[in-house]
PDB file of N, CA and C in Angstrom:
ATOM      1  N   UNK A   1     -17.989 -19.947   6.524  1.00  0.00           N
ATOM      2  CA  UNK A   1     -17.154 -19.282   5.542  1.00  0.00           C
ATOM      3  C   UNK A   1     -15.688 -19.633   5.798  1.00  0.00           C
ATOM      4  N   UNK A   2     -14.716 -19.773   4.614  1.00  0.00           N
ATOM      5  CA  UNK A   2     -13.618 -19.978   4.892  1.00  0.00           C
ATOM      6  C   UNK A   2     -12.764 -18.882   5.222  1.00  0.00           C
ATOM      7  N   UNK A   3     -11.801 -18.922   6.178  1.00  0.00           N
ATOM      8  CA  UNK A   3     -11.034 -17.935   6.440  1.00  0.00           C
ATOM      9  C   UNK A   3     -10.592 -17.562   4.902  1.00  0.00           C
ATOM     10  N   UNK A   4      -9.618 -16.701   5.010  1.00  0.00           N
ATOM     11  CA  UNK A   4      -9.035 -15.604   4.376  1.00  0.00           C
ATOM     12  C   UNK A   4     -10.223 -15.270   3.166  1.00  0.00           C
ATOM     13  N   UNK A   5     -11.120 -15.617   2.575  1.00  0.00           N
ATOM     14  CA  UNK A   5     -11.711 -15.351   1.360  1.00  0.00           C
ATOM     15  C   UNK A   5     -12.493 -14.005   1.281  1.00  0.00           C
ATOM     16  N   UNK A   6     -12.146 -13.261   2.117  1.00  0.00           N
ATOM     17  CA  UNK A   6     -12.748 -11.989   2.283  1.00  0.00           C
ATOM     18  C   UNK A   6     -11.442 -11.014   2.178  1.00  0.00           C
ATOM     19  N   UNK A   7     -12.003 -10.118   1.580  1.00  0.00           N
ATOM     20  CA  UNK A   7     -10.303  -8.894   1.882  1.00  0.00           C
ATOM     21  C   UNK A   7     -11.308  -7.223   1.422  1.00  0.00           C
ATOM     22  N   UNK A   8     -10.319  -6.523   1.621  1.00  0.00           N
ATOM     23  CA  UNK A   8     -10.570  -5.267   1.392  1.00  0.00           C
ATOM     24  C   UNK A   8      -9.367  -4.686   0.446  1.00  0.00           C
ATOM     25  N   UNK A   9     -10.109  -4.077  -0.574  1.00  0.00           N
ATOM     26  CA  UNK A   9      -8.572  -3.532  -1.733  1.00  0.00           C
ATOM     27  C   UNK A   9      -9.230  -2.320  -1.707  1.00  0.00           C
ATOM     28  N   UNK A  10      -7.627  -1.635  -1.883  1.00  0.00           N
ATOM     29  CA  UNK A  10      -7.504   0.043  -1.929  1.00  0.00           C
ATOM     30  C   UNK A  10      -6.919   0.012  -3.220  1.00  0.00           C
ATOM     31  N   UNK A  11      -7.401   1.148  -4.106  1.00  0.00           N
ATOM     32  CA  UNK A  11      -6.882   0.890  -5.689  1.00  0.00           C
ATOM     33  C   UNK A  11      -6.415   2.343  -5.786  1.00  0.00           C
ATOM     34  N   UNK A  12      -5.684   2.529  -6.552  1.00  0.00           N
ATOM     35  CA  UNK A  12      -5.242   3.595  -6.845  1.00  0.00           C
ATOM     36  C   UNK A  12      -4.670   4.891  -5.889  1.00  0.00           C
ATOM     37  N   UNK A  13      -4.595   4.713  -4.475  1.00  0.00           N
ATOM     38  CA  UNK A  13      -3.975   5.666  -3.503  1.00  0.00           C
ATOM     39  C   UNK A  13      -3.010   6.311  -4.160  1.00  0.00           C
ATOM     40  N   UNK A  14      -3.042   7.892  -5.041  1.00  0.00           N
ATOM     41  CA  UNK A  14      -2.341   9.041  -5.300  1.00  0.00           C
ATOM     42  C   UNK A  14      -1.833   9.906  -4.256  1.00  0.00           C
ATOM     43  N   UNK A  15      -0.376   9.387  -4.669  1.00  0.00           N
ATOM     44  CA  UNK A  15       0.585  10.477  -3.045  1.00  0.00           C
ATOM     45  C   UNK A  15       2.150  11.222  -3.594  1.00  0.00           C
ATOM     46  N   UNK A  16       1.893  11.947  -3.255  1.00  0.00           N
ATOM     47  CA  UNK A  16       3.128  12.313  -4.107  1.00  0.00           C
ATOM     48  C   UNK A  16       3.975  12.231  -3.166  1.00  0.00           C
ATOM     49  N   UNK A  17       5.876  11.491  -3.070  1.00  0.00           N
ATOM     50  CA  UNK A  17       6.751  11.190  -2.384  1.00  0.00           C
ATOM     51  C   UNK A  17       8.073  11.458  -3.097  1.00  0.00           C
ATOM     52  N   UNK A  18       8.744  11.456  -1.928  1.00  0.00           N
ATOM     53  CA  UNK A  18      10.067  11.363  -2.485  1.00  0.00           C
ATOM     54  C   UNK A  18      11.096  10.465  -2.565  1.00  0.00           C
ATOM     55  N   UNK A  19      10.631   9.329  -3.268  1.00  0.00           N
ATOM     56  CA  UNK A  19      11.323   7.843  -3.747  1.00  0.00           C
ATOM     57  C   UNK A  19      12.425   7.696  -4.929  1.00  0.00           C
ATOM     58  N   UNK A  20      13.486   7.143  -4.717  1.00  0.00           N
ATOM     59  CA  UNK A  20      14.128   7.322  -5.863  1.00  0.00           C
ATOM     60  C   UNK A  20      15.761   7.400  -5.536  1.00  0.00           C
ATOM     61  N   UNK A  21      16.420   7.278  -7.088  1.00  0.00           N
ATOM     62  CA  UNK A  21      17.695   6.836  -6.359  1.00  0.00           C
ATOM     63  C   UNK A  21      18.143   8.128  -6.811  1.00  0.00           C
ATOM     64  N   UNK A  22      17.519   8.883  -7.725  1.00  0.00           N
ATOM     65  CA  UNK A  22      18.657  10.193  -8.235  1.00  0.00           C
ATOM     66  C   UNK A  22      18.062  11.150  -7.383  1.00  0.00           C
ATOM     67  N   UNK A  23      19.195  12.126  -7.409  1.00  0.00           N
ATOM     68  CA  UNK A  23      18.826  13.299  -6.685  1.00  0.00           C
ATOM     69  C   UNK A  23      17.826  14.917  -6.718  1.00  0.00           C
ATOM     70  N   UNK A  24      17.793  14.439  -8.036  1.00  0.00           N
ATOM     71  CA  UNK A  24      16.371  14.897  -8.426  1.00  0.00           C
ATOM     72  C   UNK A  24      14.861  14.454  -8.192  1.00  0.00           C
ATOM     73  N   UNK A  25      14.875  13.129  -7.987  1.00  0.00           N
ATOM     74  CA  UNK A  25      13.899  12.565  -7.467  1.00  0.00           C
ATOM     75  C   UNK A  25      13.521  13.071  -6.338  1.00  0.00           C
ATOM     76  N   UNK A  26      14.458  12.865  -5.384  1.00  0.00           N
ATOM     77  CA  UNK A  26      15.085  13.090  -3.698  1.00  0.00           C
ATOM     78  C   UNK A  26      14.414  14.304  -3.697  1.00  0.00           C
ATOM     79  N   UNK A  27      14.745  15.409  -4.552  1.00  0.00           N
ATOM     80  CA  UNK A  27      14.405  16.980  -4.105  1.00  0.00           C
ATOM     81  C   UNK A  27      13.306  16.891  -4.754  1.00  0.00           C
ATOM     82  N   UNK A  28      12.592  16.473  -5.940  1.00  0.00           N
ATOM     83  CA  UNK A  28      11.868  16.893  -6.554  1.00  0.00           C
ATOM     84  C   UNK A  28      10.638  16.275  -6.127  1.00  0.00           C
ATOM     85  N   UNK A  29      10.694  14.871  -5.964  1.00  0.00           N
ATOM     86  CA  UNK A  29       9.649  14.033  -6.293  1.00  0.00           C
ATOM     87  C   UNK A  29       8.777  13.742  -6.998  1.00  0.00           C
ATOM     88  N   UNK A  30       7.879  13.041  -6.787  1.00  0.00           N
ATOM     89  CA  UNK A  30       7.318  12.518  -8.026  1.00  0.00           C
ATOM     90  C   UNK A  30       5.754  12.014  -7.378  1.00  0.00           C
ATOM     91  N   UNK A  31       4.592  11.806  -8.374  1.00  0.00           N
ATOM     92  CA  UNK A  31       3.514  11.098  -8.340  1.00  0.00           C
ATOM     93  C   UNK A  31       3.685   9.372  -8.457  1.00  0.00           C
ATOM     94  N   UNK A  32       3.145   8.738  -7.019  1.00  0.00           N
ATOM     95  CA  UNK A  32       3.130   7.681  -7.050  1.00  0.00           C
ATOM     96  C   UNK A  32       1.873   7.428  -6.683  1.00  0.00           C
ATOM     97  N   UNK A  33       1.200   5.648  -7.346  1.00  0.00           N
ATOM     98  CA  UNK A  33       0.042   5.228  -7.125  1.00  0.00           C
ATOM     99  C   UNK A  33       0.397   4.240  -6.280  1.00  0.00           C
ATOM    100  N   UNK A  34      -0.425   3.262  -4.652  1.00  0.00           N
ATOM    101  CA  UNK A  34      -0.310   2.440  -4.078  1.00  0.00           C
ATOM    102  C   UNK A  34      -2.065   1.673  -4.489  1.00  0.00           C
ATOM    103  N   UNK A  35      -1.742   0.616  -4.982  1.00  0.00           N
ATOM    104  CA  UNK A  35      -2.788  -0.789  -4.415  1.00  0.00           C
ATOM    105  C   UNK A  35      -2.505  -1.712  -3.082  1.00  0.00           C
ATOM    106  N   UNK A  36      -3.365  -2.028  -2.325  1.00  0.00           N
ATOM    107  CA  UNK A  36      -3.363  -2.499  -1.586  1.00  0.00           C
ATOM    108  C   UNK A  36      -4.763  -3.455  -1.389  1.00  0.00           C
ATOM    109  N   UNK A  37      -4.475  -5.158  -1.658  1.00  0.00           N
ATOM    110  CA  UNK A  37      -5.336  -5.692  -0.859  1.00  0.00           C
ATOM    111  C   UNK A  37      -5.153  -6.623   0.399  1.00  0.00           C
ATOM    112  N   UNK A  38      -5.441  -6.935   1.576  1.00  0.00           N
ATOM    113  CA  UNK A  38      -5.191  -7.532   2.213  1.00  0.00           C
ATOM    114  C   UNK A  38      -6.620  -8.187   2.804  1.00  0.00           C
ATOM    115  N   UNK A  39      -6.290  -9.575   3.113  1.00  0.00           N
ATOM    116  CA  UNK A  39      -6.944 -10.877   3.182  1.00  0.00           C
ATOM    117  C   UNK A  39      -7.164 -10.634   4.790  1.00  0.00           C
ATOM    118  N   UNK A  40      -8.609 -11.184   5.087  1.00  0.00           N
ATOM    119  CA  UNK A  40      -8.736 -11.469   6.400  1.00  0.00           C
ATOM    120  C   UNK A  40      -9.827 -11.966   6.838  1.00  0.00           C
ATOM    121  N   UNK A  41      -9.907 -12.566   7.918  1.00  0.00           N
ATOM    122  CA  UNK A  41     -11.855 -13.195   8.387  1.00  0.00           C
ATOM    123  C   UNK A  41     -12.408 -12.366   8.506  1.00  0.00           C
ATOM    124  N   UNK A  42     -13.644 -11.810   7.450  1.00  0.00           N
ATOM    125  CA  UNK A  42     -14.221 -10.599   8.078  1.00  0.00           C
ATOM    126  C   UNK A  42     -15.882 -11.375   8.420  1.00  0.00           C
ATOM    127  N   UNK A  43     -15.847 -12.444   8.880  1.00  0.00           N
ATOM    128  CA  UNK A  43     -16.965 -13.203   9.379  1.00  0.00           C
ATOM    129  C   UNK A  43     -17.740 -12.360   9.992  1.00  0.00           C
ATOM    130  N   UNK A  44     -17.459 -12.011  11.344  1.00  0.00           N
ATOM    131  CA  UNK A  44     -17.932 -11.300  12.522  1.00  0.00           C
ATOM    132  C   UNK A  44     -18.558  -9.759  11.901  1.00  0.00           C
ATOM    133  N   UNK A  45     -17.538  -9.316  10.856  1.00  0.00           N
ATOM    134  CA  UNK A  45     -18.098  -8.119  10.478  1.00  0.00           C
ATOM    135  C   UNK A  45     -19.710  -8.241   9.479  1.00  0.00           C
ATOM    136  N   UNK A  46     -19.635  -8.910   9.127  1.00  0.00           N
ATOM    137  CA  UNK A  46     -20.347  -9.352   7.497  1.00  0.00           C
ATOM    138  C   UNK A  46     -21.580  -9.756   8.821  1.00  0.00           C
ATOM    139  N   UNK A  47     -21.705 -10.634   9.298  1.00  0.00           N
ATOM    140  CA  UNK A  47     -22.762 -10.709  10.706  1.00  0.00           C
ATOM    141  C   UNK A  47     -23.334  -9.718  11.672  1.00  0.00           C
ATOM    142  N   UNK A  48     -22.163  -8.657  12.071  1.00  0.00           N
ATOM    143  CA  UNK A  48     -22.838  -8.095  12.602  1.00  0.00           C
ATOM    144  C   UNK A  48     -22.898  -6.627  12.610  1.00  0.00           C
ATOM    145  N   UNK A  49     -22.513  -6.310  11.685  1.00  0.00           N
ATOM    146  CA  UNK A  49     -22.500  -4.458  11.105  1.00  0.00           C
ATOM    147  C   UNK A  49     -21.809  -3.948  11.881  1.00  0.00           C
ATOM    148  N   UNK A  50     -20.976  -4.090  12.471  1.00  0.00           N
ATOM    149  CA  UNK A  50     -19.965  -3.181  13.536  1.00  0.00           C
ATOM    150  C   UNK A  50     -18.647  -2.607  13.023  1.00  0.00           C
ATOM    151  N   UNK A  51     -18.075  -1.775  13.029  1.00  0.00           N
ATOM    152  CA  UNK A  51     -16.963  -1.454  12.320  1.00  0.00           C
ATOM    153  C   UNK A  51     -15.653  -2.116  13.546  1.00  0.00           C
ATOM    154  N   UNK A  52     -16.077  -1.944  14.254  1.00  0.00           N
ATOM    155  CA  UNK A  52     -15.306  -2.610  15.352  1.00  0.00           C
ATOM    156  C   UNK A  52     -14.417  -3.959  15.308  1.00  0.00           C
ATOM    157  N   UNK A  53     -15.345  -4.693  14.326  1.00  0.00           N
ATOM    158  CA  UNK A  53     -15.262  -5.773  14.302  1.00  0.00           C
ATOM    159  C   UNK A  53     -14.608  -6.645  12.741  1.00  0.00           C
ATOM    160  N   UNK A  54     -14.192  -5.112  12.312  1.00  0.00           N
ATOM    161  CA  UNK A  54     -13.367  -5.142  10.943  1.00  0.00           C
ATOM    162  C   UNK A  54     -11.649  -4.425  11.045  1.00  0.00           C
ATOM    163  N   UNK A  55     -11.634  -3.816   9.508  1.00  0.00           N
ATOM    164  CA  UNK A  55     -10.819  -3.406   9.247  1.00  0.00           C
ATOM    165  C   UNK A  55     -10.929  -1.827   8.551  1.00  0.00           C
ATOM    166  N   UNK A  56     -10.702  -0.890   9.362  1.00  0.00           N
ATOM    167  CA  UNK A  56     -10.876   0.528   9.236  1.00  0.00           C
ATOM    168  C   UNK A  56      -9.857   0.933   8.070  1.00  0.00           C
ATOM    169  N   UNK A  57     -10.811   1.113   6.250  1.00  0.00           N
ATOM    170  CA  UNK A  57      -9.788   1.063   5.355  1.00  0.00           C
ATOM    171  C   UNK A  57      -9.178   2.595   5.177  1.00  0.00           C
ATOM    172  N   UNK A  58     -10.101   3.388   5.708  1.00  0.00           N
ATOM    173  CA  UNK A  58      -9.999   4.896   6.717  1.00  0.00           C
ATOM    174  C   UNK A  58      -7.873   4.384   7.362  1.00  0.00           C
ATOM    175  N   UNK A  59      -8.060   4.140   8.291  1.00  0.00           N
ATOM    176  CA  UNK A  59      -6.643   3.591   9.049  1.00  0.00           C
ATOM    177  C   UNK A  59      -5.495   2.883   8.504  1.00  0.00           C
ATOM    178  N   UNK A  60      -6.066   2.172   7.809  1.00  0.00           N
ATOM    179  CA  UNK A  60      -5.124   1.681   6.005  1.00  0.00           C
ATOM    180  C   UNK A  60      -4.453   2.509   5.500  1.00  0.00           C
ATOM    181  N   UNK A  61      -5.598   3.577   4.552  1.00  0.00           N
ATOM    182  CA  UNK A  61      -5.073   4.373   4.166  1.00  0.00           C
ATOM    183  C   UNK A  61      -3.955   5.243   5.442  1.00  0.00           C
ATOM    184  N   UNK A  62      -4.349   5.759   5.958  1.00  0.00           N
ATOM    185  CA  UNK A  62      -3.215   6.300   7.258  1.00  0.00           C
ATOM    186  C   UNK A  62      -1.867   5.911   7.277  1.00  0.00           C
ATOM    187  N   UNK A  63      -2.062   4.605   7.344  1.00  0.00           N
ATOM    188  CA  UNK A  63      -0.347   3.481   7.466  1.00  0.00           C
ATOM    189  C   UNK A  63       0.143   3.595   6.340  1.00  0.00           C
ATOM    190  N   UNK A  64      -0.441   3.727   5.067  1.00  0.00           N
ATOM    191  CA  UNK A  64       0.493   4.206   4.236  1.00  0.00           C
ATOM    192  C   UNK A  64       0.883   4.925   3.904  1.00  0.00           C
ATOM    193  N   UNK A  65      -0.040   6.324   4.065  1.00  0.00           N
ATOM    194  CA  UNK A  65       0.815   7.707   4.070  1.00  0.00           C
ATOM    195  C   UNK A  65       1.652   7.504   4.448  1.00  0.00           C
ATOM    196  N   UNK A  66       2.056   7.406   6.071  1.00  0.00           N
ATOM    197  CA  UNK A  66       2.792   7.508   7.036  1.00  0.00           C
ATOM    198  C   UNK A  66       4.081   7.127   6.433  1.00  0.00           C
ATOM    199  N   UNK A  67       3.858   5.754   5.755  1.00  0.00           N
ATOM    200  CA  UNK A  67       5.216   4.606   5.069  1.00  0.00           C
ATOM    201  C   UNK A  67       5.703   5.437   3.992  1.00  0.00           C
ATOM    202  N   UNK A  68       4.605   5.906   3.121  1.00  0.00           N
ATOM    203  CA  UNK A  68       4.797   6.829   1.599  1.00  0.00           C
ATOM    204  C   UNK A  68       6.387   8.355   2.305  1.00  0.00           C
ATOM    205  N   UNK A  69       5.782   8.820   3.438  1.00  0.00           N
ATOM    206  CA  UNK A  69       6.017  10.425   3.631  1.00  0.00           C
ATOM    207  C   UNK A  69       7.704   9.833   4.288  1.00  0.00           C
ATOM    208  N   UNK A  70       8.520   8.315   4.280  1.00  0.00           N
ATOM    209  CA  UNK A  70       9.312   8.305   4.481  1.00  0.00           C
ATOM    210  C   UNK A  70      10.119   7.971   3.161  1.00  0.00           C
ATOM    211  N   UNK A  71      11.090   9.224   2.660  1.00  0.00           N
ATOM    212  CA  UNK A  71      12.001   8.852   1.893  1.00  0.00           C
ATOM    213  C   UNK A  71      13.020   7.125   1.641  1.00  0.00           C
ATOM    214  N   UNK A  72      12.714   7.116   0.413  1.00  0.00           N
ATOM    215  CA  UNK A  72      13.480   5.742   0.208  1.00  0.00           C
ATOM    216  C   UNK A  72      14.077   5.662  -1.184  1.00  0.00           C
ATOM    217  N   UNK A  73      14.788   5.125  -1.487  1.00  0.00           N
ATOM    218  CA  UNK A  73      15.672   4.706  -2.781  1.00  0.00           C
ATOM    219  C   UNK A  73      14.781   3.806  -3.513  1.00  0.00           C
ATOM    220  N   UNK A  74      14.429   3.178  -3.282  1.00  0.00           N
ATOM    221  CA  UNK A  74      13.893   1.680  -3.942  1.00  0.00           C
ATOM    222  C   UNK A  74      12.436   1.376  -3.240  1.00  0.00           C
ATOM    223  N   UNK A  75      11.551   1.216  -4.557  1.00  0.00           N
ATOM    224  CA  UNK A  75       9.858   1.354  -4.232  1.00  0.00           C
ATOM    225  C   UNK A  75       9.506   0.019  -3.769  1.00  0.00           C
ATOM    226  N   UNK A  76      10.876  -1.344  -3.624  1.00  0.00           N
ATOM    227  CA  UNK A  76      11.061  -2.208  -3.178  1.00  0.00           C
ATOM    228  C   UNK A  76      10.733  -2.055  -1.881  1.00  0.00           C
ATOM    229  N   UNK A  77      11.116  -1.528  -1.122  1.00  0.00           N
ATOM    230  CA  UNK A  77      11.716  -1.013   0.155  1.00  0.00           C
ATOM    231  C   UNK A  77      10.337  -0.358   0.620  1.00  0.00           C
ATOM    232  N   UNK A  78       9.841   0.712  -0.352  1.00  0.00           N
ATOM    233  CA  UNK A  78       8.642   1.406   0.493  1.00  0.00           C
ATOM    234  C   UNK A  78       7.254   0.081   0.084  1.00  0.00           C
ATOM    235  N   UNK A  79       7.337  -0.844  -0.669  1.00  0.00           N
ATOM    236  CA  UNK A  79       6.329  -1.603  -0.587  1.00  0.00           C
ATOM    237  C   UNK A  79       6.452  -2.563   0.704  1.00  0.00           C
ATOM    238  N   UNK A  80       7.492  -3.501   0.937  1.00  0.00           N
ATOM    239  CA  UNK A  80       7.544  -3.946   1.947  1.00  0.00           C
ATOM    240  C   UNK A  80       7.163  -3.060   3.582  1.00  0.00           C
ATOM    241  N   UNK A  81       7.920  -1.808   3.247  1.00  0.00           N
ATOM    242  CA  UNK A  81       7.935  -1.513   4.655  1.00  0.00           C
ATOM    243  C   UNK A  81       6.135  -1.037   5.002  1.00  0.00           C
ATOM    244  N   UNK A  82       5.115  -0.903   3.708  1.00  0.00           N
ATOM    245  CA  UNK A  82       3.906  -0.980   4.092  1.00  0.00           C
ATOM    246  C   UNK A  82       3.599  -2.286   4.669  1.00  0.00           C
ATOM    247  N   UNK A  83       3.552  -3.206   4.017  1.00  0.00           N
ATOM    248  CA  UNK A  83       3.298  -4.622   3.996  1.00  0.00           C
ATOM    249  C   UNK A  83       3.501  -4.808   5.880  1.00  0.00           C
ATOM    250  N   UNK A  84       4.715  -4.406   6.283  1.00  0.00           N
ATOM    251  CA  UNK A  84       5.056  -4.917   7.517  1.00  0.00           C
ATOM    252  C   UNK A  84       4.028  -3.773   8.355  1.00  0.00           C
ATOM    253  N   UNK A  85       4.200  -2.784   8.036  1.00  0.00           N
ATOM    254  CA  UNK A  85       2.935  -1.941   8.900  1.00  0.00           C
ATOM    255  C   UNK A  85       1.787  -2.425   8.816  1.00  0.00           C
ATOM    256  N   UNK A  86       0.930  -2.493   8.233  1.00  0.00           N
ATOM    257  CA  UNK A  86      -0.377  -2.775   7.588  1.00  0.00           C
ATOM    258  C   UNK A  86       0.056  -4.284   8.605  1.00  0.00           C
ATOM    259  N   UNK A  87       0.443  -5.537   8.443  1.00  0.00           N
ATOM    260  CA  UNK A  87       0.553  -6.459   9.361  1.00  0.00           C
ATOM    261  C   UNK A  87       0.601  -6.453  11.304  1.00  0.00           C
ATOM    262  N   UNK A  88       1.369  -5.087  11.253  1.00  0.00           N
ATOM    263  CA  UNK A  88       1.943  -4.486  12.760  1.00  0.00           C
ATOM    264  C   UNK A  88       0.634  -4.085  13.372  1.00  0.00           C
ATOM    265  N   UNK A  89       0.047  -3.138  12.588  1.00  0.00           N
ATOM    266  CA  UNK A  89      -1.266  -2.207  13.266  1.00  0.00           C
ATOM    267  C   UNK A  89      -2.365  -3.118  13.187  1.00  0.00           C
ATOM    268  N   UNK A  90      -2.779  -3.988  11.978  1.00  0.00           N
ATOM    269  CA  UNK A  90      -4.073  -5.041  12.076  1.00  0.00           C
ATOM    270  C   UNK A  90      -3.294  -6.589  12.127  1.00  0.00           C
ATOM    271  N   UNK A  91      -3.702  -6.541  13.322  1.00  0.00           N
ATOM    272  CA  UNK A  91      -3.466  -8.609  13.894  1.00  0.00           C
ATOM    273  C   UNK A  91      -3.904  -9.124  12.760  1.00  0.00           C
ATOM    274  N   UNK A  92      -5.664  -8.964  12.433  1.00  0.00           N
ATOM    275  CA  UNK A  92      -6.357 -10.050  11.473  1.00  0.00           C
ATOM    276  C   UNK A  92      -5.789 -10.436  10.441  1.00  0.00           C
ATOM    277  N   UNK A  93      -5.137  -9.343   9.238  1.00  0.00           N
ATOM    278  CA  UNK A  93      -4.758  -9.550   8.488  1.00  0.00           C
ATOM    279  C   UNK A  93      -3.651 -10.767   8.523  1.00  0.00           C
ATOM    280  N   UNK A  94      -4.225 -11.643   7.172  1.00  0.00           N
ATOM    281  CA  UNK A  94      -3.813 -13.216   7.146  1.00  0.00           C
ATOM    282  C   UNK A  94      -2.917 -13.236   5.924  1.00  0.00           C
ATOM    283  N   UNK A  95      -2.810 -12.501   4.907  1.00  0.00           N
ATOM    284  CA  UNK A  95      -2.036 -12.100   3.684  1.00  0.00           C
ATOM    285  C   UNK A  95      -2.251 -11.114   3.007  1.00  0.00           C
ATOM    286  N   UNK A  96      -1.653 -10.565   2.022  1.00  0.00           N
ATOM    287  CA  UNK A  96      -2.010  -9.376   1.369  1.00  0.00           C
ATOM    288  C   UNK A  96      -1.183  -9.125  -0.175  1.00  0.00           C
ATOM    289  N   UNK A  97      -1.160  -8.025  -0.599  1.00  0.00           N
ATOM    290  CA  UNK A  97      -0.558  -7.821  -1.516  1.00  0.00           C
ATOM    291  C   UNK A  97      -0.504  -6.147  -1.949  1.00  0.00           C
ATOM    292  N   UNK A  98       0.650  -5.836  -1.733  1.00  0.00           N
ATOM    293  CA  UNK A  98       1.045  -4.087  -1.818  1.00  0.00           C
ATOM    294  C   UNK A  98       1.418  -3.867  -3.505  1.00  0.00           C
ATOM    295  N   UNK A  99       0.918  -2.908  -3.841  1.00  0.00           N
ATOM    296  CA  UNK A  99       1.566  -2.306  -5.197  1.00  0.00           C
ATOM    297  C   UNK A  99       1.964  -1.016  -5.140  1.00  0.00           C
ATOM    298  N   UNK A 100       3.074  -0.391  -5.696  1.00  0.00           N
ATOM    299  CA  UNK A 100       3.556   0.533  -5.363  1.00  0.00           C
ATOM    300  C   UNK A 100       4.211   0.988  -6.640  1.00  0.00           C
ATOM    301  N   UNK A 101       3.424   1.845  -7.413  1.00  0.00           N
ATOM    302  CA  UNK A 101       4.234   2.560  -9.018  1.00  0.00           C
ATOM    303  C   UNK A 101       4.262   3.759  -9.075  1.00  0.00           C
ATOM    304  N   UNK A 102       5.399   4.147  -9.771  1.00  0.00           N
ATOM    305  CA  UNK A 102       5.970   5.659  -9.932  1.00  0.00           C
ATOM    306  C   UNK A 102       5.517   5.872 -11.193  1.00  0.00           C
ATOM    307  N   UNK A 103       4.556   7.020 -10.972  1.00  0.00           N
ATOM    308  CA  UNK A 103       4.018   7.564 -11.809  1.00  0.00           C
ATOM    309  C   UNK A 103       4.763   7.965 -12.658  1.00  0.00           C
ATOM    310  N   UNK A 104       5.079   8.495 -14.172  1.00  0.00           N
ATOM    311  CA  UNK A 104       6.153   8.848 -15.084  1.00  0.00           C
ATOM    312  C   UNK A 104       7.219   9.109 -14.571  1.00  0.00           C
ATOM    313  N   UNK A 105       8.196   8.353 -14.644  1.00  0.00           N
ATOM    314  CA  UNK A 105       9.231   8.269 -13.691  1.00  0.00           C
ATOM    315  C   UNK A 105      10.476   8.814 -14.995  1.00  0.00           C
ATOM    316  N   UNK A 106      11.227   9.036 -14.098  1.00  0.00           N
ATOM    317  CA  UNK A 106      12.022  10.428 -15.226  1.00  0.00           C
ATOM    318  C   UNK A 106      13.387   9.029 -15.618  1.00  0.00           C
ATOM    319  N   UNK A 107      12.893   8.232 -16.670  1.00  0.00           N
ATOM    320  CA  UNK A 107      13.483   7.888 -18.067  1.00  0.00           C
ATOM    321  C   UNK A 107      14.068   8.358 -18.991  1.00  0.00           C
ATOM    322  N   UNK A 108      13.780   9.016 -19.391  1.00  0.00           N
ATOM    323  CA  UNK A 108      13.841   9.294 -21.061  1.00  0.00           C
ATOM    324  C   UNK A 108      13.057   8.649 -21.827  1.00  0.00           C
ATOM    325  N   UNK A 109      12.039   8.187 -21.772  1.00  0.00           N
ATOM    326  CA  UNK A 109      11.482   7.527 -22.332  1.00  0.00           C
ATOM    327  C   UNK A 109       9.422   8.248 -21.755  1.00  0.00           C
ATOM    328  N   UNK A 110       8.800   7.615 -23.088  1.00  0.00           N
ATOM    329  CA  UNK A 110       7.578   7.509 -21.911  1.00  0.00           C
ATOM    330  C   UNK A 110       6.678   6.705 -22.516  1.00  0.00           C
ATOM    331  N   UNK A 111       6.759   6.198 -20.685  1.00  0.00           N
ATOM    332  CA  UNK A 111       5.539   5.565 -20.061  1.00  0.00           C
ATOM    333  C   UNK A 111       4.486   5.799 -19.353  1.00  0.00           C
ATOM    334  N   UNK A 112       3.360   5.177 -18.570  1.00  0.00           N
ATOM    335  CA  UNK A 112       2.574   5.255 -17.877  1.00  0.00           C
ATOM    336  C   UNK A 112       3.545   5.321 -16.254  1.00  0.00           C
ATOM    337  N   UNK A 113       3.795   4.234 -15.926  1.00  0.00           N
ATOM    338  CA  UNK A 113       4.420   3.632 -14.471  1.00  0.00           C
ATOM    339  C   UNK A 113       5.083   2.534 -14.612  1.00  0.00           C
ATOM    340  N   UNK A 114       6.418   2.455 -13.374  1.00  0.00           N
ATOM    341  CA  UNK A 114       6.867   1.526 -13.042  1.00  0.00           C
ATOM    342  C   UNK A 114       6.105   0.676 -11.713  1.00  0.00           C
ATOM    343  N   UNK A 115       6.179  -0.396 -11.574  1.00  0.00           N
ATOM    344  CA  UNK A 115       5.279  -0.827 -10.294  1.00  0.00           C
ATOM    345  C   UNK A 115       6.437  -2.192  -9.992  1.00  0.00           C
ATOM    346  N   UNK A 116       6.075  -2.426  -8.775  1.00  0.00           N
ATOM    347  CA  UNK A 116       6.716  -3.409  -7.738  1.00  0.00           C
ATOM    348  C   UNK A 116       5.773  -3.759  -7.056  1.00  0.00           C
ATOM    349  N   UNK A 117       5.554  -4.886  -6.876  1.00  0.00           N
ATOM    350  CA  UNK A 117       4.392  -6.133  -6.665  1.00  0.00           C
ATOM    351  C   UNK A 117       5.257  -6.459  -5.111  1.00  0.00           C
ATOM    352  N   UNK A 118       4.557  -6.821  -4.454  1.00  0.00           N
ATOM    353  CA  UNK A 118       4.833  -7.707  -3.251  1.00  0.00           C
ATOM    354  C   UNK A 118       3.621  -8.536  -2.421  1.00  0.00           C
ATOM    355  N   UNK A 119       3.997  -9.834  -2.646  1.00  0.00           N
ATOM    356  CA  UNK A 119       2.876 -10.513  -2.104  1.00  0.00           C
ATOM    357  C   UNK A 119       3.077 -10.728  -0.768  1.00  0.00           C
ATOM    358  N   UNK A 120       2.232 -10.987   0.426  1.00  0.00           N
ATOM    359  CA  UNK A 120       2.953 -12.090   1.423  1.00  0.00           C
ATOM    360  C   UNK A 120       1.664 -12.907   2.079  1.00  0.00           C
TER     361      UNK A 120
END
């Protein structure tokens, strides 16, 4: 099997945070959705049923709470700073891709979500 052609995606992770540049955001917060897939050899796992020998999407989810429950201005900012966790805590991971959208985000207008893509 070729490396990276295996991954694990998290779709839709609902967290409510406090992201944003106005100060209503700040106090109020808001409903945000995270996607997350990230690429890795899961050879060894797919062979031999061990969780050991993967990626605990249990512990995934974890690293991004953790990233979510830190205030930030820019969903720029809280996508990357998953991206670099999610890399920090699992070695394997070989690439990935974070999504990170604010649920009706206070416009004046309406929409569904804003989202910010980050590949690496």
């Amino acid at each position: 099997m070729d490396k990276g052609q295996t991954r694990i995606e998290i779709r839709g992770l609902k967290i409510y945070a406090y992201h944003g540049c106005s100060e209503q955001e700040q106090t109020v917060g808001n409903e945000f959705s995270v996607d997350l897939v990230i690429r890795f050899d899961a050879d060894l796992a797919m062979r031999t049923d061990r969780l050991d020998s993967t990626i605990n999407y249990g512990d995934v989810v974890e690293v991004i709470k953790a990233e979510m429950a830190i205030p930030s201005k820019l969903i720029e900012n809280v996508a990357y700073r998953i991206a670099v966790a999610v890399q920090r805590r699992f070695g394997i991971v070989e690439s990935g891709e974070v999504r990170v959208s604010k649920l009706c985000p206070p416009m004046g207008v309406q929409l569904d979500c804003v989202t910010f893509v980050y590949n690496w």
